[in-house]
C-alpha atoms as a PDB file:
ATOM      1  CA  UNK A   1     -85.579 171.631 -19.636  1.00  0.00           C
ATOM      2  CA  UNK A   2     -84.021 172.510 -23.053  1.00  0.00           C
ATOM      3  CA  UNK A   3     -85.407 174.252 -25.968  1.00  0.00           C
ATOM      4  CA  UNK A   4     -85.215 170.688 -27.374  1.00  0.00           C
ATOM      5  CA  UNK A   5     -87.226 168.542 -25.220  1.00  0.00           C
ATOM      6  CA  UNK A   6     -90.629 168.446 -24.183  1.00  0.00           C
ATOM      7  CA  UNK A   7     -92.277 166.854 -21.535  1.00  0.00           C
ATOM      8  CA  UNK A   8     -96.132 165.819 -21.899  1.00  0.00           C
ATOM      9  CA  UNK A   9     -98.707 163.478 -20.189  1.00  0.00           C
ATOM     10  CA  UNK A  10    -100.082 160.767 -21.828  1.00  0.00           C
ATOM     11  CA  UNK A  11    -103.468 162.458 -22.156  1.00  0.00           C
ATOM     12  CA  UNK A  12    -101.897 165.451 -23.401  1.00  0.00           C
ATOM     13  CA  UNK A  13     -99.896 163.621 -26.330  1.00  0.00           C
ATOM     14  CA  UNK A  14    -103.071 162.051 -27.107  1.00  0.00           C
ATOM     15  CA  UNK A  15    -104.662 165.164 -27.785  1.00  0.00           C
ATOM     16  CA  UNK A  16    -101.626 166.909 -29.808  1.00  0.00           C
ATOM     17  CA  UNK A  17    -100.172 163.961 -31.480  1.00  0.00           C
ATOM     18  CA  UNK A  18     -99.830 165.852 -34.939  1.00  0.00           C
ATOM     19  CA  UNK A  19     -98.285 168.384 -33.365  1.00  0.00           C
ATOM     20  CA  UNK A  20     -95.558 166.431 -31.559  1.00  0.00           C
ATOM     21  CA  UNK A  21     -94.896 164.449 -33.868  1.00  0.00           C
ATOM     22  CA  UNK A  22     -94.204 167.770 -36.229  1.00  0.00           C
ATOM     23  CA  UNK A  23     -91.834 168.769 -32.787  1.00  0.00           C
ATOM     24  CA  UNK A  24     -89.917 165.654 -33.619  1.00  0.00           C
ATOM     25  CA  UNK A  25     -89.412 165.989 -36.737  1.00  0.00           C
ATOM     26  CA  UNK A  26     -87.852 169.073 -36.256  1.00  0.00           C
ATOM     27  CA  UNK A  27     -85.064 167.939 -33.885  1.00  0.00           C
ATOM     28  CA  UNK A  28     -87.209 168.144 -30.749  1.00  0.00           C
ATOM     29  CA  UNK A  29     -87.130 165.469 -28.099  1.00  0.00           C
ATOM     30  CA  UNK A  30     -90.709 164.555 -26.659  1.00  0.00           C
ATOM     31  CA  UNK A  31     -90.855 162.954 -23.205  1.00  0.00           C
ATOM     32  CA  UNK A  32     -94.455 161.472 -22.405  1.00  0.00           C
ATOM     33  CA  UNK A  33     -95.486 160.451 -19.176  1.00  0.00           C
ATOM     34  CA  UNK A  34     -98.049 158.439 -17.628  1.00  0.00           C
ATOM     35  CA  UNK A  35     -99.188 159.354 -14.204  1.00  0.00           C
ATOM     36  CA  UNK A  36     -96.122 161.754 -13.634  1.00  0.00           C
ATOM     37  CA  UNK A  37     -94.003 158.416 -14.691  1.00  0.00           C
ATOM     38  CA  UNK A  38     -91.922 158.489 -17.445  1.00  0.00           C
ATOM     39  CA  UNK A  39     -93.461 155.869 -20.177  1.00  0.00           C
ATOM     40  CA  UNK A  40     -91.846 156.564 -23.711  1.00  0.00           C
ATOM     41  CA  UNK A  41     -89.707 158.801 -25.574  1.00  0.00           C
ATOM     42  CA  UNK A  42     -91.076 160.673 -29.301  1.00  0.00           C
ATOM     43  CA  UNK A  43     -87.927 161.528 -31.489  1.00  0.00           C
ATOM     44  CA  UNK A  44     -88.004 162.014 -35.377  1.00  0.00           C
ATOM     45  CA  UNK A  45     -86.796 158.694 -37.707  1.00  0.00           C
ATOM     46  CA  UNK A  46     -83.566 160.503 -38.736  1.00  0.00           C
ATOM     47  CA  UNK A  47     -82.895 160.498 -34.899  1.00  0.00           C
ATOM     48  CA  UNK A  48     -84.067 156.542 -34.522  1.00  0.00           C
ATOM     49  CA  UNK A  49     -82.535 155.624 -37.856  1.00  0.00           C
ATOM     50  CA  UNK A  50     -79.007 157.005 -35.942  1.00  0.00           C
ATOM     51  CA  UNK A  51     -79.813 155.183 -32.972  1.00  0.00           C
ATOM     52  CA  UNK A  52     -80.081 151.852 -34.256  1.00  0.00           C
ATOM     53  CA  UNK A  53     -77.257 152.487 -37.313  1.00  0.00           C
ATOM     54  CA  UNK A  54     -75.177 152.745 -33.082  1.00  0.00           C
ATOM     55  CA  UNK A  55     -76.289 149.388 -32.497  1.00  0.00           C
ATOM     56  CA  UNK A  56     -76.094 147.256 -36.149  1.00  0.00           C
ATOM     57  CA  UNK A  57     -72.593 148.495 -36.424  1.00  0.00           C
ATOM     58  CA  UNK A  58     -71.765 147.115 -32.661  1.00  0.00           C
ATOM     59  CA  UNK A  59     -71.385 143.503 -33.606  1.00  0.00           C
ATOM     60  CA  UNK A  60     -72.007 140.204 -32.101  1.00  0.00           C
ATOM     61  CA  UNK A  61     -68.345 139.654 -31.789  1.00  0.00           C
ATOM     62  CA  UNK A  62     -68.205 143.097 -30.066  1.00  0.00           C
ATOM     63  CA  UNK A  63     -70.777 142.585 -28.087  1.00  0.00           C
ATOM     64  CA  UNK A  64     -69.584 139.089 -27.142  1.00  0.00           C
ATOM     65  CA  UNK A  65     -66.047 140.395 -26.073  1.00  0.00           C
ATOM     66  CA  UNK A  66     -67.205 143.537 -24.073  1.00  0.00           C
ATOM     67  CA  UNK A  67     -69.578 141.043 -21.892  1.00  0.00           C
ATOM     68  CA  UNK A  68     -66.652 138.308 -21.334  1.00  0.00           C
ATOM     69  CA  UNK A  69     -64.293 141.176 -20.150  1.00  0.00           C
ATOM     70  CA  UNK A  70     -67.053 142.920 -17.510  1.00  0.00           C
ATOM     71  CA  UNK A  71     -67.299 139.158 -16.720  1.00  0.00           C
ATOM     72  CA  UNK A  72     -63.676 138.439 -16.136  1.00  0.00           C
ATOM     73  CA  UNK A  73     -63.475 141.330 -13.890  1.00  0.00           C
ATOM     74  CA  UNK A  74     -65.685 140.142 -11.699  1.00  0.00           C
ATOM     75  CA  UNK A  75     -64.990 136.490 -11.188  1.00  0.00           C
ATOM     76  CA  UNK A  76     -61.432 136.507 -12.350  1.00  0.00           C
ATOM     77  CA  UNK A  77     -60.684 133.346 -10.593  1.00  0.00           C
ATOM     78  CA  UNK A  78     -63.550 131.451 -12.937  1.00  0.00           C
ATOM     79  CA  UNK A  79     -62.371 132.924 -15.857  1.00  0.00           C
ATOM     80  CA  UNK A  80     -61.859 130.823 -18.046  1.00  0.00           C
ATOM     81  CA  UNK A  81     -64.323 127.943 -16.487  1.00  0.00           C
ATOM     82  CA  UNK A  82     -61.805 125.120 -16.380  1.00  0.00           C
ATOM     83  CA  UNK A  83     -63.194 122.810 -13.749  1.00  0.00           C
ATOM     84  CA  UNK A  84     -66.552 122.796 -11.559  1.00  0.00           C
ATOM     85  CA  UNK A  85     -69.872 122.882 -12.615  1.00  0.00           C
ATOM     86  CA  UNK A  86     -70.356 124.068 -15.849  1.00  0.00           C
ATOM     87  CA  UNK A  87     -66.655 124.451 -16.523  1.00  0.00           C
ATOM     88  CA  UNK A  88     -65.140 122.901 -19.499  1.00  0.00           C
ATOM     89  CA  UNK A  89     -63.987 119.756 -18.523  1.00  0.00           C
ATOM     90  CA  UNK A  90     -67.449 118.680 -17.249  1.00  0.00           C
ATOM     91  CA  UNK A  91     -68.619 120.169 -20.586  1.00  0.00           C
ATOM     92  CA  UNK A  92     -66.082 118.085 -22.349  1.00  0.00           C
ATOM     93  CA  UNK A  93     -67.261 114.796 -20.293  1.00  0.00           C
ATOM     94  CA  UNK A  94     -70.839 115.773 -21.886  1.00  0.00           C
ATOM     95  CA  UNK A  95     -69.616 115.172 -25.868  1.00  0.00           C
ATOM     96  CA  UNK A  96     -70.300 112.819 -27.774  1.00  0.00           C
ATOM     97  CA  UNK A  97     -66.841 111.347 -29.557  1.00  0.00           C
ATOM     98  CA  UNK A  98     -68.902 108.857 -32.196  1.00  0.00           C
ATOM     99  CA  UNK A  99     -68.194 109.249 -35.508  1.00  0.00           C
ATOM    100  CA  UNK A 100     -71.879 109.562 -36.402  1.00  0.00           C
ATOM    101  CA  UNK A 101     -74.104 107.982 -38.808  1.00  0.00           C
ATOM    102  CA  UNK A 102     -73.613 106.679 -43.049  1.00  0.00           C
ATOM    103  CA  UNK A 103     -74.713 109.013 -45.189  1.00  0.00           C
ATOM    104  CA  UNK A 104     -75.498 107.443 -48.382  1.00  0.00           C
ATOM    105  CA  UNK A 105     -75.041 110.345 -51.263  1.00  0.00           C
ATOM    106  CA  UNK A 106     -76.359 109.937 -55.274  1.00  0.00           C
END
């Protein structure tokens, strides 16, 4: 274990809180356990405010492209869904072409 993280029961976090929590906010990671199972992770808000400034700046887009290309590797020959079930020219069958309703406006 590092000088940095710390690994506590449950009960034990119960009974130090304050003092973990001062352990986190001093860079210290604090690993709490429940029943010798690892249950949840203590780290100061600098440290979570970094974490999720990770996953904000990902993107949707980002996100969206690195999930289509682990999904092209591994059914390259459905990629792109073109016929079958689900593909796009059952999902094309499936529109509706009408023009829609009159909208009266003023």
């Amino acid at each position: 274990m590092d000088a940095v993280d710390q690994a506590v029961s449950l009960s034990t976090a119960k009974t130090h809180l304050a003092g973990l929590v001062q352990a986190a906010e001093t860079g210290e990671v604090v690993h709490i356990s429940r029943h010798g199972k690892p249950v949840a992770v203590l780290i100061s808000e600098e440290a979570y405010a970094s974490l999720q400034g990770h996953q904000s700046r990902r993107g949707v887009w980002t996100a969206i492209a690195d999930w289509r290309a682990v999904a092209h590797g591994r059914h390259a020959d459905d990629w792109p869904l073109d016929s079958g079930p689900g593909g796009t020219q059952e999902i094309e069958a499936w529109r509706d072409r009408s023009t829609g309703r009159e909208v009266q406006l003023g």
